[in-house]
N, C-alpha and C. Protein backbone atom coordinates (compact mmCIF):
# COMPACT_ATOMS: atom_id res chain seq x y z
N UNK A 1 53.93 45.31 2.01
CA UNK A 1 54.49 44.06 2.45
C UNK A 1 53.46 43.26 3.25
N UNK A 2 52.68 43.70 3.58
CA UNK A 2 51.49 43.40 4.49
C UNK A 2 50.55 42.74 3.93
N UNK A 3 50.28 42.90 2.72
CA UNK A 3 49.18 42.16 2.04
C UNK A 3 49.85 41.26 1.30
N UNK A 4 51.20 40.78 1.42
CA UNK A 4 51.98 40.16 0.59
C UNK A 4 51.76 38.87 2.02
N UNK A 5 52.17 39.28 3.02
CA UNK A 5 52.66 38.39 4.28
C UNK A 5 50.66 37.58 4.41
N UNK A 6 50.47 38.42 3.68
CA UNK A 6 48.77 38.07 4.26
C UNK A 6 48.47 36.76 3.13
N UNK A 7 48.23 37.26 2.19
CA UNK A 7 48.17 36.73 1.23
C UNK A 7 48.93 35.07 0.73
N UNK A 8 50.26 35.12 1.51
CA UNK A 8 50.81 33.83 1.54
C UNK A 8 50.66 32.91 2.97
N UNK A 9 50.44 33.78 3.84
CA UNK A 9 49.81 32.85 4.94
C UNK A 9 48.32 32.55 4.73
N UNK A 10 47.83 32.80 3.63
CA UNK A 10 46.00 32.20 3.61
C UNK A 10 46.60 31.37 2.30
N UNK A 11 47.64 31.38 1.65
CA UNK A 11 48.12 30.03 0.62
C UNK A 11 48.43 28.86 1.43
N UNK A 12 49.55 28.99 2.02
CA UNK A 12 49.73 28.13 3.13
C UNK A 12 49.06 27.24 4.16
N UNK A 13 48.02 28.20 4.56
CA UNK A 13 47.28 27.35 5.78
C UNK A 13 46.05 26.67 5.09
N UNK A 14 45.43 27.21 3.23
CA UNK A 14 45.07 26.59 2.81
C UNK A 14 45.62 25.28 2.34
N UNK A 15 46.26 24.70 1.63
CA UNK A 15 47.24 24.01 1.21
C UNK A 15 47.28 22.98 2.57
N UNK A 16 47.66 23.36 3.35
CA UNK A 16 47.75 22.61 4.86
C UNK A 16 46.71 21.81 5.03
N UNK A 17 45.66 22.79 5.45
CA UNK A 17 44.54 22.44 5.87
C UNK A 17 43.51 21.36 4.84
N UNK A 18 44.44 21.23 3.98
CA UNK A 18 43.54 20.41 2.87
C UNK A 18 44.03 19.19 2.75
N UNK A 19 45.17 18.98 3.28
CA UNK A 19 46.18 17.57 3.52
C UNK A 19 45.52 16.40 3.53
N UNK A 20 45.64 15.36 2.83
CA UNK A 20 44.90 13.91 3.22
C UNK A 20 45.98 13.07 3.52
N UNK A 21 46.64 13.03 4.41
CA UNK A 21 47.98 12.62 5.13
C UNK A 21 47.36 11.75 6.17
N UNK A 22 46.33 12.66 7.02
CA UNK A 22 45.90 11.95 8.34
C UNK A 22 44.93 10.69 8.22
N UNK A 23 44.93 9.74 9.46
CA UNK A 23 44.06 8.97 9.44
C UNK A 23 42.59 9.09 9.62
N UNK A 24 42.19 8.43 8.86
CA UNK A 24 40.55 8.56 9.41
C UNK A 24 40.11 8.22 10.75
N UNK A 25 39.22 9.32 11.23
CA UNK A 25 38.97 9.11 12.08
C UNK A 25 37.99 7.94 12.69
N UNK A 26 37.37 8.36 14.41
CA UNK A 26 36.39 6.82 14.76
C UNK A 26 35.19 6.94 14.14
N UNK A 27 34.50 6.31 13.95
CA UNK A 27 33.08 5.90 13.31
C UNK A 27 32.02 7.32 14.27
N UNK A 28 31.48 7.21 13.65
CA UNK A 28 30.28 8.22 14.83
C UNK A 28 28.85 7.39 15.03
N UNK A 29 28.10 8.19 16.25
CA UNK A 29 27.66 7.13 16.59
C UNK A 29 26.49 7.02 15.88
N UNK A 30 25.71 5.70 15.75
CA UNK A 30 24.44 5.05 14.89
C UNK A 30 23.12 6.07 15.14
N UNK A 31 22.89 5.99 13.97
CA UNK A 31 21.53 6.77 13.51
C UNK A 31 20.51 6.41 14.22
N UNK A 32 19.43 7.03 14.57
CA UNK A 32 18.05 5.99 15.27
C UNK A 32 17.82 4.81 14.56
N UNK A 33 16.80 4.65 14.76
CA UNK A 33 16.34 3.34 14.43
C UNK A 33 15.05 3.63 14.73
N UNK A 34 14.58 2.68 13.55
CA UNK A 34 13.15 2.37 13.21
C UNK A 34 12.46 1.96 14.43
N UNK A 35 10.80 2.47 14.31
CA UNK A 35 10.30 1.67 15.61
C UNK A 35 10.01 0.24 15.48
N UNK A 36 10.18 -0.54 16.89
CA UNK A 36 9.94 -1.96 16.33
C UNK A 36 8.05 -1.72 16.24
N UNK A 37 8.40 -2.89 15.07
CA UNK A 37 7.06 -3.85 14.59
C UNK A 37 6.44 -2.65 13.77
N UNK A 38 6.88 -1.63 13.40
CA UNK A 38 6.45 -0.33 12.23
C UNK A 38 7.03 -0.79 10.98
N UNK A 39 6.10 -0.95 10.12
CA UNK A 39 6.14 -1.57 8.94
C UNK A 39 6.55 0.05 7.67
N UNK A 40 7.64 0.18 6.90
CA UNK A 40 7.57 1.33 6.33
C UNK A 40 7.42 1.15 4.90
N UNK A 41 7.19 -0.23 4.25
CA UNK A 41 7.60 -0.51 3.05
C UNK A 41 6.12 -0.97 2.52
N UNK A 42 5.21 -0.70 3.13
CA UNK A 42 3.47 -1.35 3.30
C UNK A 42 3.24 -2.82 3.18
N UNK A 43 1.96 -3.03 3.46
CA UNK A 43 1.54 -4.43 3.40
C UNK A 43 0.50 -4.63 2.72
N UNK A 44 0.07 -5.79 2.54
CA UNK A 44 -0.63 -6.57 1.33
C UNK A 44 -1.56 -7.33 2.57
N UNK A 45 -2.45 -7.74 2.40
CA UNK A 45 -3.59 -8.70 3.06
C UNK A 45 -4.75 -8.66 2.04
N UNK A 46 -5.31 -10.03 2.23
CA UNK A 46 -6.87 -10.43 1.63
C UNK A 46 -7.63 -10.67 2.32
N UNK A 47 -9.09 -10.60 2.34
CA UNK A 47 -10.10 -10.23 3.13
C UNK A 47 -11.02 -10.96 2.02
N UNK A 48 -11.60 -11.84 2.80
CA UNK A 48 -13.44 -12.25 2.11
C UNK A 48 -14.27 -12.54 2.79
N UNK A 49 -15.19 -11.68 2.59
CA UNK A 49 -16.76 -11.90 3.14
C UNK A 49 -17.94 -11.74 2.69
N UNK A 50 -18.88 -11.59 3.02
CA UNK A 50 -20.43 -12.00 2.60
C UNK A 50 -20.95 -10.27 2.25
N UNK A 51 -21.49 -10.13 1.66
CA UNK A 51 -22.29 -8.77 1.40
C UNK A 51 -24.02 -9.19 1.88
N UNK A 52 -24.31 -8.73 3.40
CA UNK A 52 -25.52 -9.11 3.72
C UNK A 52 -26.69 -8.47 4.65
N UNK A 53 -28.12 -8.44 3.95
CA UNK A 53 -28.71 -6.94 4.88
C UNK A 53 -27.99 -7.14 6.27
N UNK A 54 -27.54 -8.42 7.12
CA UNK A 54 -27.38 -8.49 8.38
C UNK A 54 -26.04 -7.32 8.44
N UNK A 55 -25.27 -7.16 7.47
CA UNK A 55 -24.12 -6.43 7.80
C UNK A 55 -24.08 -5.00 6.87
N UNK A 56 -25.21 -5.13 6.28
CA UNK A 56 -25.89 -3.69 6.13
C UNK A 56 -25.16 -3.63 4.43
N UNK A 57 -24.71 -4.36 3.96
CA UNK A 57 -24.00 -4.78 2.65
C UNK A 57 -22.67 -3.87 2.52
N UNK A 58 -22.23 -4.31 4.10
CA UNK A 58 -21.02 -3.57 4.16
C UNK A 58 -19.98 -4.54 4.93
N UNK A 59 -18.34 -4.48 4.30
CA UNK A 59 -17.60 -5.71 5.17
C UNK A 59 -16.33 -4.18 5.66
N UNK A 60 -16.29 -4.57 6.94
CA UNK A 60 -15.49 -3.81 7.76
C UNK A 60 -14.39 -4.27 7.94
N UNK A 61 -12.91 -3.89 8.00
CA UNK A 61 -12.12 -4.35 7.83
C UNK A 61 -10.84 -3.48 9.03
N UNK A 62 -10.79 -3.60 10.06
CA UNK A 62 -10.27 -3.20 11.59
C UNK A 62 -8.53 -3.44 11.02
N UNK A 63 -8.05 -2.52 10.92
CA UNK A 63 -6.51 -2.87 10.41
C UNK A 63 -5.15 -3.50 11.69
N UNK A 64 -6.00 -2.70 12.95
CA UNK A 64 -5.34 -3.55 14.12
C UNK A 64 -5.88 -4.79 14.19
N UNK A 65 -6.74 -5.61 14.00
CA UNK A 65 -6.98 -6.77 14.01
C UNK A 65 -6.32 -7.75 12.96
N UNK A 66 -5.83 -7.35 11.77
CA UNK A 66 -5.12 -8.24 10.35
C UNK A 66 -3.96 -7.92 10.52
N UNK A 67 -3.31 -6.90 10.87
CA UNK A 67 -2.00 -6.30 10.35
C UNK A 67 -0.90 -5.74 11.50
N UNK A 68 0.21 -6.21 11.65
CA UNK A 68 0.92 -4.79 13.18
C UNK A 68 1.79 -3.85 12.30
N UNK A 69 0.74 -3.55 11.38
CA UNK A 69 1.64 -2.33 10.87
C UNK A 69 0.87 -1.09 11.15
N UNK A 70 1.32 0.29 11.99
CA UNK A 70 0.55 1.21 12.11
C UNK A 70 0.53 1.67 10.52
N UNK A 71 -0.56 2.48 10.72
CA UNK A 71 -1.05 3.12 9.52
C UNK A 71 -1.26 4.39 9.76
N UNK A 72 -0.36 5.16 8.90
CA UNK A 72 -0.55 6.48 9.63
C UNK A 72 -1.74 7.20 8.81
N UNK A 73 -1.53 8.50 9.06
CA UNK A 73 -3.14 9.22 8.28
C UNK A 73 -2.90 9.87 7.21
N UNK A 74 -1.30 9.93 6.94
CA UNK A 74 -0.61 10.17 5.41
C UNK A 74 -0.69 8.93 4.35
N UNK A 75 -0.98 7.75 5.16
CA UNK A 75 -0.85 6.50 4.05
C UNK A 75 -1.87 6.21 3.48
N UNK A 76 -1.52 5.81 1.89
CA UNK A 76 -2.77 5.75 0.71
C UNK A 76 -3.41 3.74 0.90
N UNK A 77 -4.63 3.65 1.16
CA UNK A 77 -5.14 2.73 1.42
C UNK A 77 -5.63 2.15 -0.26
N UNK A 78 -5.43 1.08 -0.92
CA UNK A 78 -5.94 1.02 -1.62
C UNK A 78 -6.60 -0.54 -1.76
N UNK A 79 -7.83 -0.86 -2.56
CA UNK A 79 -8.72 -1.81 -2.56
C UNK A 79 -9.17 -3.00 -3.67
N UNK A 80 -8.32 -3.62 -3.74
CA UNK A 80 -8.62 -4.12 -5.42
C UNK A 80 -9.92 -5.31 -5.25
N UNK A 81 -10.76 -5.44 -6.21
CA UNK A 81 -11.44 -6.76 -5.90
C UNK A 81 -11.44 -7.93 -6.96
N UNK A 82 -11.00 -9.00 -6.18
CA UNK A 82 -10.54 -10.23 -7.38
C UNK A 82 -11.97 -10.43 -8.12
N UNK A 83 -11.91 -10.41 -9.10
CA UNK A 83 -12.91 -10.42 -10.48
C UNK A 83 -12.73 -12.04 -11.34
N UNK A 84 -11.57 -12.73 -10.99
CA UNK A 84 -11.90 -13.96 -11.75
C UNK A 84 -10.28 -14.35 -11.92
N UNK A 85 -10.00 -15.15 -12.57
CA UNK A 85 -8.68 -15.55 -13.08
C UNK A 85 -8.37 -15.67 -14.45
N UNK A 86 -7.13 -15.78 -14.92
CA UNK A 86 -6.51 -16.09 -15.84
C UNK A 86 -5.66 -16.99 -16.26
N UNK A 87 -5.58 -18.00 -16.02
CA UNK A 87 -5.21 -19.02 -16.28
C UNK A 87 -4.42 -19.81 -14.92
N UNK A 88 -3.49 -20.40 -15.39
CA UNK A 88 -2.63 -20.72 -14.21
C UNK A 88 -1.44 -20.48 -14.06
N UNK A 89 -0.34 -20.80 -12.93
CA UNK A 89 0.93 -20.50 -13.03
C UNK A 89 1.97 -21.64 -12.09
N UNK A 90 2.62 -22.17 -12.11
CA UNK A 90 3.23 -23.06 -11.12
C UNK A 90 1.94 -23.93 -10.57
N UNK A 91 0.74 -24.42 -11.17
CA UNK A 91 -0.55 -25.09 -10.92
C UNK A 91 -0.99 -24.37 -10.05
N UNK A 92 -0.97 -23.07 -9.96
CA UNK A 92 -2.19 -22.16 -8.92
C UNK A 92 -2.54 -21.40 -9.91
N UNK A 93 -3.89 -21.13 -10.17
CA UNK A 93 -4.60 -19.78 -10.41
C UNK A 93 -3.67 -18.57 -10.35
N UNK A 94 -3.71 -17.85 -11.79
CA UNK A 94 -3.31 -16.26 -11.53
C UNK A 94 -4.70 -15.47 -11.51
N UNK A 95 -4.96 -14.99 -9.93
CA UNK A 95 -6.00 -14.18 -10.25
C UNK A 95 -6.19 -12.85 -10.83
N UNK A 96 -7.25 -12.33 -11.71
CA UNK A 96 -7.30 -10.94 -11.74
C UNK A 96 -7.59 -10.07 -10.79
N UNK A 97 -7.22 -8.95 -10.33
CA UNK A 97 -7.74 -7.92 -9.66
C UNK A 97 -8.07 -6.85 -10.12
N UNK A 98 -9.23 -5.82 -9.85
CA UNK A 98 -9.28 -4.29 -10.36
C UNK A 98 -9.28 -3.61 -9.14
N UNK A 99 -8.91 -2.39 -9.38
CA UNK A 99 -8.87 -1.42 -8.35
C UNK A 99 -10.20 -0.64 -8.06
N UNK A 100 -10.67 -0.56 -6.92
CA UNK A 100 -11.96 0.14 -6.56
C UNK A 100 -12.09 1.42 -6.92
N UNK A 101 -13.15 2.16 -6.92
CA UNK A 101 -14.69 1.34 -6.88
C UNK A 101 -14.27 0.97 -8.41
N UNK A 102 -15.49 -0.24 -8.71
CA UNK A 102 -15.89 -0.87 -9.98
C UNK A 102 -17.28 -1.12 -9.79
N UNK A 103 -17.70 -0.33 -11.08
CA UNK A 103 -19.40 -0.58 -11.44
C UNK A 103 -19.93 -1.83 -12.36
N UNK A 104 -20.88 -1.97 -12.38
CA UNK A 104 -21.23 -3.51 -13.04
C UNK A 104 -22.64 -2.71 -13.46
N UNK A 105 -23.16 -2.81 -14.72
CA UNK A 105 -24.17 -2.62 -15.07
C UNK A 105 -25.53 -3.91 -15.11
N UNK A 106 -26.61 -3.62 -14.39
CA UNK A 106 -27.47 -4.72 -14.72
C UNK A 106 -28.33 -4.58 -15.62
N UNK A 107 -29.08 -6.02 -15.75
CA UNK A 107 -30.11 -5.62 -16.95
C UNK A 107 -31.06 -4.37 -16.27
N UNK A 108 -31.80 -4.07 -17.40
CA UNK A 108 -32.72 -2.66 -17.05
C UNK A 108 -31.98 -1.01 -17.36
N UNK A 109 -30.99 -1.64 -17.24
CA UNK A 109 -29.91 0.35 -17.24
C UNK A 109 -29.45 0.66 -15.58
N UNK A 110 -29.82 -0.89 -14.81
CA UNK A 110 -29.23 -0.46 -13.35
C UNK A 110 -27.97 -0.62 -13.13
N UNK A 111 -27.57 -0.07 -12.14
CA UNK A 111 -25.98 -0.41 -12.05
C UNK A 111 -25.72 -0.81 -10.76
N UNK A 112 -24.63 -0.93 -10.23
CA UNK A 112 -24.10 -1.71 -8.89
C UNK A 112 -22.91 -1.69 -8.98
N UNK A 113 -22.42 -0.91 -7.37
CA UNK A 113 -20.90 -0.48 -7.61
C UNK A 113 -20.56 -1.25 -6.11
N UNK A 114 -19.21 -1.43 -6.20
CA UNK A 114 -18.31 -1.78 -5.54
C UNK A 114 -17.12 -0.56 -5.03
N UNK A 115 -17.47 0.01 -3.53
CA UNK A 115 -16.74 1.00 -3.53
C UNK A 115 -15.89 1.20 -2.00
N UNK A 116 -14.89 1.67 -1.75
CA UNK A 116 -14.60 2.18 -0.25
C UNK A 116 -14.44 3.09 0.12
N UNK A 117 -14.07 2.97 1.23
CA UNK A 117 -13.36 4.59 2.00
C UNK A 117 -12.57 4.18 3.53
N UNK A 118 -12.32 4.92 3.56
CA UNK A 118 -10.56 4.60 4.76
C UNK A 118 -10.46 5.70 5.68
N UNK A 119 -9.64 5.28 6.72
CA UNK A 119 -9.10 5.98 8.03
C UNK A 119 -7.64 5.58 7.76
N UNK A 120 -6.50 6.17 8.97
CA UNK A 120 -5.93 4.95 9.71
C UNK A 120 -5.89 4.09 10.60
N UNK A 121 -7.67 3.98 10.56
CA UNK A 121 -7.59 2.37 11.83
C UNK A 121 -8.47 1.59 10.85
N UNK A 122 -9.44 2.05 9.98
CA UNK A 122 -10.00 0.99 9.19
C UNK A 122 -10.30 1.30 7.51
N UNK A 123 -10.64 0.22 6.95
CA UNK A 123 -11.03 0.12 5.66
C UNK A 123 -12.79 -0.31 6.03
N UNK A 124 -13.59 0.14 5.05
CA UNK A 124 -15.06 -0.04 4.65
C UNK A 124 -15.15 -0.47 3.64
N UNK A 125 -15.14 -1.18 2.66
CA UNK A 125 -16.28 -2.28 1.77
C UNK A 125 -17.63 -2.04 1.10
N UNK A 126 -18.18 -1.15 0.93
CA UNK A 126 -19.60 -1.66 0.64
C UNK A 126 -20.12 -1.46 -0.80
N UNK A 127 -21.45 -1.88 -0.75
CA UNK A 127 -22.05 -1.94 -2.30
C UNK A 127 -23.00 -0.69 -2.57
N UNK A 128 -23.33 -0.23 -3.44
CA UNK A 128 -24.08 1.07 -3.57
C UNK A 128 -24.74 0.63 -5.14
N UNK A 129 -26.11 0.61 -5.06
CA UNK A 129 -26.87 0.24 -6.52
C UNK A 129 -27.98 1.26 -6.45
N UNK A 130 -28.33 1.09 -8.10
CA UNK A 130 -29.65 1.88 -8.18
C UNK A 130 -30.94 0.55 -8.08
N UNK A 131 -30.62 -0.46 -7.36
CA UNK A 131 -31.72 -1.09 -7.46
C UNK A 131 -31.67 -1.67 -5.81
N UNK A 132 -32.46 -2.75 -5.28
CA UNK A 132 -32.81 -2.79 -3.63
C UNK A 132 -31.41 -4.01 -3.98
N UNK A 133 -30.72 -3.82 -2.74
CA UNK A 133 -29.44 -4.46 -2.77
C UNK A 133 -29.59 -6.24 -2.47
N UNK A 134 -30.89 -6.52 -1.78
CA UNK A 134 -31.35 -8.00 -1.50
C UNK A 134 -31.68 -8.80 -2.65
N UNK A 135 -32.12 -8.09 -3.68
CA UNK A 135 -32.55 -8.43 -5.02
C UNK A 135 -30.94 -8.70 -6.23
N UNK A 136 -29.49 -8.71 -4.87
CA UNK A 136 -28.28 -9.21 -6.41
C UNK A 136 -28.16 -10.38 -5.86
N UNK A 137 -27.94 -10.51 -7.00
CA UNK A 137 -27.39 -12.54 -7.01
C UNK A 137 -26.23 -12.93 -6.44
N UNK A 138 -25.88 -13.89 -5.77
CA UNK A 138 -25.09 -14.55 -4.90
C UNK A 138 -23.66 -14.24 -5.70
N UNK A 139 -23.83 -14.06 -7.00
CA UNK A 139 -21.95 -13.70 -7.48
C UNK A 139 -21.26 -12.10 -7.41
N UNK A 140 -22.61 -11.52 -6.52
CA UNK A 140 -22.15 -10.16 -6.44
C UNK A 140 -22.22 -9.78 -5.00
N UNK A 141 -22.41 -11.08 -4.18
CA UNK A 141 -22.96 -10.61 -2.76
C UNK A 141 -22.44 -11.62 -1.80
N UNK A 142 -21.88 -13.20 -1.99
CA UNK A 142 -20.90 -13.94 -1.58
C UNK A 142 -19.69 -14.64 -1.90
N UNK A 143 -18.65 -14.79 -0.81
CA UNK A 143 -17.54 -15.07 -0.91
C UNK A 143 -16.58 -14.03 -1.64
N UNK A 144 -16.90 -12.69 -1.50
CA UNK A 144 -16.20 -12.20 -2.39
C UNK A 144 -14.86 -11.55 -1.33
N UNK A 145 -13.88 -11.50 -2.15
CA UNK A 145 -12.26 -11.52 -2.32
C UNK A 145 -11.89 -10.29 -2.78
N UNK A 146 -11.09 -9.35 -1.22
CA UNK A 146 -10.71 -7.89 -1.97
C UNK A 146 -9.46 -8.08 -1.41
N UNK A 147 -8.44 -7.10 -2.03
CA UNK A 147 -6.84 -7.38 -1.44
C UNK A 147 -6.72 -6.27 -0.87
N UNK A 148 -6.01 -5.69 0.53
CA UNK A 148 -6.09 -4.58 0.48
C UNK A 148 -4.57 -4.14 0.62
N UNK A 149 -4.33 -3.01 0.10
CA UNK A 149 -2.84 -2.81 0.25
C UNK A 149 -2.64 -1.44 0.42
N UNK A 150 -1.86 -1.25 2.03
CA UNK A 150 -1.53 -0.42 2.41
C UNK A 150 0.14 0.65 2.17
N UNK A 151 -0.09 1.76 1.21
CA UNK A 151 0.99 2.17 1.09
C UNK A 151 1.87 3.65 1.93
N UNK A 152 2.78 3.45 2.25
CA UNK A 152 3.17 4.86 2.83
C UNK A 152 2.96 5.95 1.42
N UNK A 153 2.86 6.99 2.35
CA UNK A 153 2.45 8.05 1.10
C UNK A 153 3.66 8.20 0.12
N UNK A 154 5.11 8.43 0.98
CA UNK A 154 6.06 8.62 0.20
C UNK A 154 6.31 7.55 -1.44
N UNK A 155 5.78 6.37 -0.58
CA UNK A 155 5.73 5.21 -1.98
C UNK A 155 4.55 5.53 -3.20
N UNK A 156 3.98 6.35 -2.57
CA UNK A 156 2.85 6.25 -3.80
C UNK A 156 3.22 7.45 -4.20
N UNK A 157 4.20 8.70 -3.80
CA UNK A 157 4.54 9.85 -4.86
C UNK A 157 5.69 8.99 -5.17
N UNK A 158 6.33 9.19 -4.72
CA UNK A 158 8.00 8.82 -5.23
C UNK A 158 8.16 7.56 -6.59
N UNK A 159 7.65 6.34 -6.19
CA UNK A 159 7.95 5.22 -7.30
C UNK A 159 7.21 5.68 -8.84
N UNK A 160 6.15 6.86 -8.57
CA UNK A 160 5.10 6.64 -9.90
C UNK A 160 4.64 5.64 -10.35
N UNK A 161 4.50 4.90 -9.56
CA UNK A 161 4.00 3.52 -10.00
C UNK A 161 1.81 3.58 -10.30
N UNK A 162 1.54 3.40 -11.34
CA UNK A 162 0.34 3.65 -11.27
C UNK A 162 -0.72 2.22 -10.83
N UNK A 163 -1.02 3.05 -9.63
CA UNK A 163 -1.49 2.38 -8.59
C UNK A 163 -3.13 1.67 -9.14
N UNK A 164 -3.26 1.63 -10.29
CA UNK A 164 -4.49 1.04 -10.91
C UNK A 164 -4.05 -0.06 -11.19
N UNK A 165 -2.88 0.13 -11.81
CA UNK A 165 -2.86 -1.56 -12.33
C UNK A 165 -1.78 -2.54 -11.07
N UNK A 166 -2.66 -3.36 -10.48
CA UNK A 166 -2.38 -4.33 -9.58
C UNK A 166 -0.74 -4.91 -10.22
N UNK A 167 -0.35 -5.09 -11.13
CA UNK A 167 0.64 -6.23 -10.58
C UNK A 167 1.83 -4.92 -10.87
N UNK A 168 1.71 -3.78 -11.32
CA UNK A 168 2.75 -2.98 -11.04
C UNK A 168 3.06 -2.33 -9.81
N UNK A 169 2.03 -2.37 -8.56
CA UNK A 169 2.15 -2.03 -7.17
C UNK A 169 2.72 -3.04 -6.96
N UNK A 170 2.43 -4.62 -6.94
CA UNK A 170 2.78 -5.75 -5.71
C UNK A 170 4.71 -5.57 -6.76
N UNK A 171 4.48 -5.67 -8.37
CA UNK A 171 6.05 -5.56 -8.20
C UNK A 171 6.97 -4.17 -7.79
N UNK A 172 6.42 -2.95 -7.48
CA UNK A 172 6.69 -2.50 -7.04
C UNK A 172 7.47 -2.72 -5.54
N UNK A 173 6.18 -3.05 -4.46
CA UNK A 173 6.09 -3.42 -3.19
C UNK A 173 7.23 -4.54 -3.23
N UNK A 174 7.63 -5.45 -3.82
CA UNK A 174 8.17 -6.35 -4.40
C UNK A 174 7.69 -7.82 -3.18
N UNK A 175 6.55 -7.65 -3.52
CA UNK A 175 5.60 -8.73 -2.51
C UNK A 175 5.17 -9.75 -3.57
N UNK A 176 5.72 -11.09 -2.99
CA UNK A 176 5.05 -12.33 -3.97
C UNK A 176 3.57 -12.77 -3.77
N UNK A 177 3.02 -13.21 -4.49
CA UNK A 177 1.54 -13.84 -4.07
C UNK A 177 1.37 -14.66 -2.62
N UNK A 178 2.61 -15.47 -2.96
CA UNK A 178 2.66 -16.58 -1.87
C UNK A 178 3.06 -15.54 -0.50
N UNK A 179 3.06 -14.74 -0.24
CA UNK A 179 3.49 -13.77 1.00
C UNK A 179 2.16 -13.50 1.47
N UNK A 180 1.11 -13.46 0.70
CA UNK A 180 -0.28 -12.75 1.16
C UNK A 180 -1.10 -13.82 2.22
N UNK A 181 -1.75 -12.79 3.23
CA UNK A 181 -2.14 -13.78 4.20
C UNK A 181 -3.59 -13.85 3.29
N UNK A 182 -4.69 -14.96 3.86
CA UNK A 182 -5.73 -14.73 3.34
C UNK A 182 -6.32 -14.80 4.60
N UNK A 183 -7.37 -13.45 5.23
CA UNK A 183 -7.99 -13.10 6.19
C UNK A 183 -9.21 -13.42 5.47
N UNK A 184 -10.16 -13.88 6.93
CA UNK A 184 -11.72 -13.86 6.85
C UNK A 184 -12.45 -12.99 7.31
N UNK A 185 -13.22 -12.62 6.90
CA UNK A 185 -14.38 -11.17 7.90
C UNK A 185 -15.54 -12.22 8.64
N UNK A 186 -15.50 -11.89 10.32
CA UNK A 186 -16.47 -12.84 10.62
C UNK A 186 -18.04 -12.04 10.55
């Protein structure tokens, strides 16, 4: 009789206990919150400057000085450099970009690359050739235009977005052209 009395009081208090009769209860309380001015979704900035022995044919790029987004030491820094355009769009230029480094072959069998490397406090810039770097011509050594775009790491596993081709990151990022600041290197 005992495992009978048992057996229907664990029917019962199941059955009970499963009731959606009652009201919902109060709210609980709010989750943290983000830190202010911590950017988690990354950012986009442009940068142009001179490639010159005075700066050692290197443009430095201080991320607390362009950006108030920390950058942590998990986030993928990446470097595209505008190469020219393609026509137009709403009467502005669509420019091209490639993703760094990019080599350029010169006459002779020399070459000349365009390459970086990163922290989380800065980006580096510079040129690396098999020939004396004073000797390239002004379309490889002024005014030149790199975008740089900073991603949290989670965005660069998670979306699969392949981070070579430029306009599948910014639609990724879902950042318009017109959003980009354009920074100078002094």
């Amino acid at each position: 009789m005992k495992p009978i009395y048992f057996l229907l009081s664990f029917v019962l208090i199941a059955f009970t206990s499963c009731s959606d009769d009652g009201e919902i209860g109060p709210q609980g309380p709010q989750g943290p919150q983000g830190e202010p001015g911590v950017n988690i979704a990354g950012t986009v900035f442009d940068v142009q400057g001179d490639f010159t022995d005075a700066n050692e044919y290197t443009l430095f790029v201080d991320f607390a000085e362009f950006t108030d987004v920390e950058v942590l030491e998990s986030d993928v820094v990446l470097v595209y450099l505008r190469v020219g355009t393609d026509g137009e769009a709403g009467g502005e230029p669509v420019y091209v970009w490639r993703l760094l480094p990019q080599t350029y072959y010169l006459e002779g069998g020399e070459t000349m690359q365009y390459n970086y490397d990163y922290t989380f406090f800065d980006a580096t810039v510079f040129l690396d050739a098999s020939v004396d770097l004073a000797t390239l011509g002004p379309e490889f050594t002024d005014d030149q235009v790199f975008r740089i775009a900073i991603l949290p790491a989670d965005f660069a596993q998670d979306t699969g977005v392949d981070v070579s081709n430029y306009e599948a990151v910014m639609s990724a990022l879902d950042i318009q052209e017109s959003e980009i600041p354009q920074l100078e290197l002094k």
